[in-house]
N, C-alpha and C. Protein backbone atom coordinates (compact mmCIF):
# COMPACT_ATOMS: atom_id res chain seq x y z
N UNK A 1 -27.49 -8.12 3.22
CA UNK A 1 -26.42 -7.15 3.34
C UNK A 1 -25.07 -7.80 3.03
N UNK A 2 -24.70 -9.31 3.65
CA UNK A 2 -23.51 -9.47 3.69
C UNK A 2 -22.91 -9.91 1.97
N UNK A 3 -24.38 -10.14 1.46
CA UNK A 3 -24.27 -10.67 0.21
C UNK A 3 -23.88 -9.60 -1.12
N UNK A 4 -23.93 -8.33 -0.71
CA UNK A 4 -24.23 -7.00 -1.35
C UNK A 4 -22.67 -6.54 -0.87
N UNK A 5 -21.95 -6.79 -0.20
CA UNK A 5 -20.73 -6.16 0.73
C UNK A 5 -19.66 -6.53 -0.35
N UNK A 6 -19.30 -4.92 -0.69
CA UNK A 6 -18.17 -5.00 -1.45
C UNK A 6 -16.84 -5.03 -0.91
N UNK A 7 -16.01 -5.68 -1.37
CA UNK A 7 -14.85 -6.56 -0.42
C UNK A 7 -13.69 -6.76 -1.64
N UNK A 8 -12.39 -6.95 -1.12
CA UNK A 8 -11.28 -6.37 -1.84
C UNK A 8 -10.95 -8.35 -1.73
N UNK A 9 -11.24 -9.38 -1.25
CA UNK A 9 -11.19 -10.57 -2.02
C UNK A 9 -10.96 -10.93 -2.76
N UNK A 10 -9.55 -11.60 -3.52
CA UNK A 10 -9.40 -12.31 -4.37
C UNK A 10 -10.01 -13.56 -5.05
N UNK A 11 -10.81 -13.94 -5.30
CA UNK A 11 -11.40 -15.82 -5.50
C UNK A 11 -10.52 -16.00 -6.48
N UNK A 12 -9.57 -16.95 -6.14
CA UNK A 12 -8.81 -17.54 -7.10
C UNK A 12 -8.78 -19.07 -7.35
N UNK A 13 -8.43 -19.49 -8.37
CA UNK A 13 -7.82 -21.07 -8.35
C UNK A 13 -6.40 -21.05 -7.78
N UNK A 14 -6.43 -22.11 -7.20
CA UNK A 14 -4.79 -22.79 -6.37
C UNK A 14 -4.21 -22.44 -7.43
N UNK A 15 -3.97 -22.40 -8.56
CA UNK A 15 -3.04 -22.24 -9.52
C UNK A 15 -2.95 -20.61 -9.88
N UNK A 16 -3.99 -20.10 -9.65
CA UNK A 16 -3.50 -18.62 -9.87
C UNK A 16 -3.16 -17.82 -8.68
N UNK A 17 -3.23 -18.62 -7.29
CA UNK A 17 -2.63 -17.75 -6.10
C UNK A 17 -1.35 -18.08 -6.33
N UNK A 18 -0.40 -19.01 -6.63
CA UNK A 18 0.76 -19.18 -6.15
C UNK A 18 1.58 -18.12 -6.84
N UNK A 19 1.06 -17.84 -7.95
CA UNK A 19 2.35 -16.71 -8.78
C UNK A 19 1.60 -15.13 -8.22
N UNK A 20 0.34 -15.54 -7.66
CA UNK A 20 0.01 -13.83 -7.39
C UNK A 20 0.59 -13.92 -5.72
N UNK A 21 0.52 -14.74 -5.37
CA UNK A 21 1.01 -14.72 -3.77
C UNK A 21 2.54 -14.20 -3.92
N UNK A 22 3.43 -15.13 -4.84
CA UNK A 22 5.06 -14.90 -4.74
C UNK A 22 4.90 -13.56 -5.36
N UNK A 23 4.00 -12.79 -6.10
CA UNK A 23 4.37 -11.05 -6.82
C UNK A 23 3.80 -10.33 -5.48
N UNK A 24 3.05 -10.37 -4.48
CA UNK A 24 2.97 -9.85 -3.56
C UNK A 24 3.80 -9.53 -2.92
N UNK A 25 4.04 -11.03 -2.20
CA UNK A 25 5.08 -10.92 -0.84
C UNK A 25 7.14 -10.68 -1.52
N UNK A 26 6.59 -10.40 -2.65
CA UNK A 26 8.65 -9.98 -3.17
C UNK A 26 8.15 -8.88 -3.66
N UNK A 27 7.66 -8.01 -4.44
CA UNK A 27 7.21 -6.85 -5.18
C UNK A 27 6.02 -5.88 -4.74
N UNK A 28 5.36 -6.14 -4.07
CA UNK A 28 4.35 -5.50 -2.96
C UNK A 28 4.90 -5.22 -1.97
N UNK A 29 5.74 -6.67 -0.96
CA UNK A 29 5.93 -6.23 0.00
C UNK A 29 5.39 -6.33 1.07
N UNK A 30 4.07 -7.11 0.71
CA UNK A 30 2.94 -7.17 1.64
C UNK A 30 2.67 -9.19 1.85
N UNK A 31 2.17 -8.89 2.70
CA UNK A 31 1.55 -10.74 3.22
C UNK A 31 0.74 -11.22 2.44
N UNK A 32 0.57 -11.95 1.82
CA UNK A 32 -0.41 -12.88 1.44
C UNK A 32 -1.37 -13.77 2.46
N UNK A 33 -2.62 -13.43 2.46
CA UNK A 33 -3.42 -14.57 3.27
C UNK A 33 -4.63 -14.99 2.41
N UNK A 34 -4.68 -16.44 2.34
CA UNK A 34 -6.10 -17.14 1.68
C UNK A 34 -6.91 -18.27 2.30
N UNK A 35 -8.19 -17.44 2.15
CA UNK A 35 -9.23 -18.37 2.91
C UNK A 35 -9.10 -19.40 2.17
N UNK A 36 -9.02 -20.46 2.38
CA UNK A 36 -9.23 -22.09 2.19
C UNK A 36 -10.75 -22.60 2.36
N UNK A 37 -11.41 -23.00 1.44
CA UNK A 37 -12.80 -23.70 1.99
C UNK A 37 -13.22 -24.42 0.92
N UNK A 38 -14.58 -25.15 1.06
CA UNK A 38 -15.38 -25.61 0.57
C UNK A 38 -16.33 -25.40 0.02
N UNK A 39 -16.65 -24.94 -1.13
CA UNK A 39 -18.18 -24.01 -1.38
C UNK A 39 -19.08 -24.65 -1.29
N UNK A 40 -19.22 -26.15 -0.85
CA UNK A 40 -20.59 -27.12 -0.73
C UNK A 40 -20.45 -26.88 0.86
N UNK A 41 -19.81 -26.89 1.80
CA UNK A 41 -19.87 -26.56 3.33
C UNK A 41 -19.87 -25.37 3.70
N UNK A 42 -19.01 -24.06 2.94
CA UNK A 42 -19.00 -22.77 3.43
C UNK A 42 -18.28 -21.68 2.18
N UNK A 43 -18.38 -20.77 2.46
CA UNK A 43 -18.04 -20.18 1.38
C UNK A 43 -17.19 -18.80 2.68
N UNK A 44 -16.67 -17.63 1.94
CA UNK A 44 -15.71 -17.22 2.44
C UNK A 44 -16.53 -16.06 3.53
N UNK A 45 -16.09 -16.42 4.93
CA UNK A 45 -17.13 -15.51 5.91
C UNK A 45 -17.10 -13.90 5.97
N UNK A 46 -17.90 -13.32 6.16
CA UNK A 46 -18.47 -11.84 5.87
C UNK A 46 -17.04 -11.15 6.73
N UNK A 47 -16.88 -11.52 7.59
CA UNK A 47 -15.35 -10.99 9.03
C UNK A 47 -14.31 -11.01 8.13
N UNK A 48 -13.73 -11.95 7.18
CA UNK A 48 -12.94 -11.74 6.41
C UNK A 48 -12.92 -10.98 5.07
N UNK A 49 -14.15 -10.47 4.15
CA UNK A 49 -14.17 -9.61 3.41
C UNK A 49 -14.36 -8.29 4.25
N UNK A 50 -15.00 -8.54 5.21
CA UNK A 50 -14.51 -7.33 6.08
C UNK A 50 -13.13 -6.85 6.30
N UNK A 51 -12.29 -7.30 6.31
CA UNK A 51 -10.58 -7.18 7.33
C UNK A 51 -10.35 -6.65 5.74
N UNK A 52 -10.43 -7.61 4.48
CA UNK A 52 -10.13 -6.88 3.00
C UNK A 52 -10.19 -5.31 3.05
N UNK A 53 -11.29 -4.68 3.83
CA UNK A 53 -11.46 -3.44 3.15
C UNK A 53 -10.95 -2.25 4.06
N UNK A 54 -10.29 -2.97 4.94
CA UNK A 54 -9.93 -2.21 6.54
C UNK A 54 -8.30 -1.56 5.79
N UNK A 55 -8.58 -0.13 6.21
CA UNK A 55 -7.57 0.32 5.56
C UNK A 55 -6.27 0.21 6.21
N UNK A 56 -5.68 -0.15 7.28
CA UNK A 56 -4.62 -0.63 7.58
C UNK A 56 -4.53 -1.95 7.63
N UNK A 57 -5.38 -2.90 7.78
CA UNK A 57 -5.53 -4.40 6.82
C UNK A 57 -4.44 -4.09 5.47
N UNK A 58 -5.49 -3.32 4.42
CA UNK A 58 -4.62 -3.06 2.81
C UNK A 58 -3.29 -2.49 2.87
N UNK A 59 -2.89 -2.10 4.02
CA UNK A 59 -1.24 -1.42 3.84
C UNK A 59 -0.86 -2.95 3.79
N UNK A 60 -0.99 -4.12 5.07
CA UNK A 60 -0.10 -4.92 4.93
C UNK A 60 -0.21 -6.05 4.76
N UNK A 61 -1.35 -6.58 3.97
CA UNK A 61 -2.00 -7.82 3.78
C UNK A 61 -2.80 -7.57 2.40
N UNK A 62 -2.92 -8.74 1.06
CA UNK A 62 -3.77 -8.73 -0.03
C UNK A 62 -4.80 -10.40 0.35
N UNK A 63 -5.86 -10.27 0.39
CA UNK A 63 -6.51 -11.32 1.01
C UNK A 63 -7.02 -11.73 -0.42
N UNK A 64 -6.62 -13.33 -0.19
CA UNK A 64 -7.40 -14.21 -1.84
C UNK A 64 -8.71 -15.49 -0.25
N UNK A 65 -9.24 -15.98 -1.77
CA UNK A 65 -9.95 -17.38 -1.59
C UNK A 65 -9.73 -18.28 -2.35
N UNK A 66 -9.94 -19.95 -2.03
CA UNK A 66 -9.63 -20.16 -2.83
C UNK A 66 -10.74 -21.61 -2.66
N UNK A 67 -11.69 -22.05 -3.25
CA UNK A 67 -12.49 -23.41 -3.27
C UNK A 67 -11.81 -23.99 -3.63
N UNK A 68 -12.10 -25.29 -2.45
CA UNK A 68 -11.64 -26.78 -2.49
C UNK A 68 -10.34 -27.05 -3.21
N UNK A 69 -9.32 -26.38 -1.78
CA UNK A 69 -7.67 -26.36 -2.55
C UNK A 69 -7.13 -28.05 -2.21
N UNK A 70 -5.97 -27.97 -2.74
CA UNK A 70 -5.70 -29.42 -2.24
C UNK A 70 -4.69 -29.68 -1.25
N UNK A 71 -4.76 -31.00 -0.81
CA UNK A 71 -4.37 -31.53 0.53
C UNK A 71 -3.16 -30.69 0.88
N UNK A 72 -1.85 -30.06 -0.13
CA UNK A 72 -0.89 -29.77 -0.17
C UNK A 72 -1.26 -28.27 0.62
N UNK A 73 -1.60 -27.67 0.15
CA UNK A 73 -1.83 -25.84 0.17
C UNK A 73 -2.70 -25.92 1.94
N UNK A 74 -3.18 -26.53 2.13
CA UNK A 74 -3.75 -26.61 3.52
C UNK A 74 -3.05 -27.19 4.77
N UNK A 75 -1.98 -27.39 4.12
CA UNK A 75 -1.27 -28.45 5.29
C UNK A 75 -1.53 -29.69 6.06
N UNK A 76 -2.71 -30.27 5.69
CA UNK A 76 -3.68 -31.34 5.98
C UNK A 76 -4.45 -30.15 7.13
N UNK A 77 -4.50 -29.05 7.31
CA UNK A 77 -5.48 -28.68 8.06
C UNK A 77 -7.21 -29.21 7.81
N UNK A 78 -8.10 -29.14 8.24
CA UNK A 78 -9.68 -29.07 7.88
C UNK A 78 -9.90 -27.78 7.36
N UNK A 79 -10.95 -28.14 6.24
CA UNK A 79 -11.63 -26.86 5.45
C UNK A 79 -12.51 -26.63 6.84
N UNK A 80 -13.09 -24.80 6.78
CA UNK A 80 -12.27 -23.65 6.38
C UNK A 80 -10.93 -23.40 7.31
N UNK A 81 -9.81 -23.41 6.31
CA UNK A 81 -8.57 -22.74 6.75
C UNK A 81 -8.12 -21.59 6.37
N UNK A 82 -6.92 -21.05 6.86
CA UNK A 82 -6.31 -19.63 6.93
C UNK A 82 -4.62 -20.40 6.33
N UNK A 83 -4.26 -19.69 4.89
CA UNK A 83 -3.31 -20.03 4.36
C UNK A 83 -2.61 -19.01 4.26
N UNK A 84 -1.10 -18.67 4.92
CA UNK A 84 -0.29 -17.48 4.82
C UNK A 84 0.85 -17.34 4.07
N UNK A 85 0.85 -16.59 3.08
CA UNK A 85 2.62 -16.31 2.93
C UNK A 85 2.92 -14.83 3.34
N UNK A 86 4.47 -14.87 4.50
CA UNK A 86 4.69 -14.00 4.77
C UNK A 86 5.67 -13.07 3.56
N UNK A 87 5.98 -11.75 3.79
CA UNK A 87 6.68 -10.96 3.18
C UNK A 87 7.91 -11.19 2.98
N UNK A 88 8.14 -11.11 1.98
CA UNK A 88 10.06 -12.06 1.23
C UNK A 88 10.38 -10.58 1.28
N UNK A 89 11.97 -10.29 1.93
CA UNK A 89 12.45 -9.74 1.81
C UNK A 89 14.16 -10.03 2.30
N UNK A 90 14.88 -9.23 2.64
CA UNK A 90 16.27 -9.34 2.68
C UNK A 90 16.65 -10.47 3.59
N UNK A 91 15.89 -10.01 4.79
CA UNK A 91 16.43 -10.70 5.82
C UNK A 91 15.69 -12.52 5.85
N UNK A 92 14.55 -12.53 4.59
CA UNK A 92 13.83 -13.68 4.91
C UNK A 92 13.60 -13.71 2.98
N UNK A 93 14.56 -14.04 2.01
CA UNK A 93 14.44 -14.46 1.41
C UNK A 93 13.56 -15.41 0.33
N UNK A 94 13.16 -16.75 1.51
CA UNK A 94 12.26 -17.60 0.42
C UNK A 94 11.15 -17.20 1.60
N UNK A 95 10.29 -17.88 0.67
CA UNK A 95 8.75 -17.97 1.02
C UNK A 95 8.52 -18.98 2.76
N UNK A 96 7.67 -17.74 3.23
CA UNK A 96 7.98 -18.55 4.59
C UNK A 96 5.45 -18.68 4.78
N UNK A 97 5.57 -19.68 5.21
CA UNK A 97 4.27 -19.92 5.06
C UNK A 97 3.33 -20.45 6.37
N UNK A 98 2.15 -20.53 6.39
CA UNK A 98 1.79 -21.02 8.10
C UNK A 98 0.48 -21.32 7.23
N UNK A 99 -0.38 -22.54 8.02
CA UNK A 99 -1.89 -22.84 7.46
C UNK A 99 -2.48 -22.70 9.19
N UNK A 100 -3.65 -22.32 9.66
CA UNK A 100 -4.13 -22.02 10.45
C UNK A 100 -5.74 -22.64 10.37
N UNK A 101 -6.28 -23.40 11.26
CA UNK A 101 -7.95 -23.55 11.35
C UNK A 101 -8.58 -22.26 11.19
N UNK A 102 -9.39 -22.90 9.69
CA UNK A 102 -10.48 -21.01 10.01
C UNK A 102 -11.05 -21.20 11.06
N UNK A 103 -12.02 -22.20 11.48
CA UNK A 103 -13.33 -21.83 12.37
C UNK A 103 -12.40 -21.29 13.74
N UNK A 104 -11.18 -21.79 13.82
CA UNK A 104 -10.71 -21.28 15.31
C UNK A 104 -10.35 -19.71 15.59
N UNK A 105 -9.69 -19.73 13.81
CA UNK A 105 -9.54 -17.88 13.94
C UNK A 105 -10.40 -17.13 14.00
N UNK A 106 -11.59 -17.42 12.81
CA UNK A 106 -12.54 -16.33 12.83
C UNK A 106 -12.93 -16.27 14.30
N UNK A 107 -13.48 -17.45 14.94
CA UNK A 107 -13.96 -17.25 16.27
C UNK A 107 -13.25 -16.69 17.34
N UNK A 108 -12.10 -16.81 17.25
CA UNK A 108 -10.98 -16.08 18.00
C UNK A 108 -11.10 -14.07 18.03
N UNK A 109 -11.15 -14.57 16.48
CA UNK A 109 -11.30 -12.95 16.15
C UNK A 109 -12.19 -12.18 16.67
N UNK A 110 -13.46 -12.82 16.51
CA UNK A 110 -14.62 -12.29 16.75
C UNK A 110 -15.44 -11.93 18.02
N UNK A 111 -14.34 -13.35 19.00
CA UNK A 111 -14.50 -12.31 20.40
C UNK A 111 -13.55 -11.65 20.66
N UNK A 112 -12.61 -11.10 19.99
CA UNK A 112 -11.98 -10.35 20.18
C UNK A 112 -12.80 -8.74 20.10
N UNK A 113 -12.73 -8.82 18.75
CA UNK A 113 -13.29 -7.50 18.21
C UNK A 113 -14.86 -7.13 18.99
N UNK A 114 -15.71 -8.38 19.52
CA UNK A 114 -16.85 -8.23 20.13
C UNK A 114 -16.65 -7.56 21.55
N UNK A 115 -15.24 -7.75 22.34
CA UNK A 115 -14.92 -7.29 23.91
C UNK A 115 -14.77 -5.96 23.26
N UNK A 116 -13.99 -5.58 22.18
CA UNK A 116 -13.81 -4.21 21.87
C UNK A 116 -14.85 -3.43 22.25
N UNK A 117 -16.29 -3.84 21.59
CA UNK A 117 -17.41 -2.56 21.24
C UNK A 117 -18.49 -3.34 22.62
N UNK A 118 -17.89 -4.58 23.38
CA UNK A 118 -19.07 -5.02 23.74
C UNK A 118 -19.04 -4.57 25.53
């Protein structure tokens, strides 16, 4: 199933998020977030092509991936990470950015959303 799950995911190279990230967050309007990983350790988890297709997710977030980015774009975090650019606008001009541990978010997330239904 999870392999069949159509998902609004970007897979990009480090080199093609940075100019689609800056046309987002100045001309969209919206956040940029990209899974960071390894495709020999993990590849991008099913919870996050999930959140892609969540329709108030798509008002304010465009979600990319990106295999084995480099040391720079991760912040020296550990693969899988959570790479953000927030929304450029008046009051926040340049590019404002945060790198986050995946395994801590997804898992964060996931008991989150699990107390919801559980």
């Amino acid at each position: 199933m999870e392999d069949n799950f159509e998902h609004d995911v970007k897979i990009v190279t480090e080199k093609v998020y940075y100019p689609s990230a800056r046309q987002v967050t100045q001309q969209e309007k919206k956040h940029a977030l990209a899974w960071l990983y390894a495709s020999s350790e993990s590849g991008v988890p099913f919870l996050y092509k999930a959140l892609s297709k969540d329709p108030i997710m798509k008002e304010h977030f465009v979600f990319f991936a990106i295999d084995s980015p480099e040391d720079s774009l991760r912040g020296g975090n550990p693969l899988p990470s959570l790479h953000g650019m927030l929304e450029i606008n008046e009051e926040n001009p340049s590019p404002r950015v945060f790198n986050l541990e995946g395994d801590k978010i997804m898992s964060s997330y996931e008991s989150s959303v699990l107390s919801l239904i559980g």
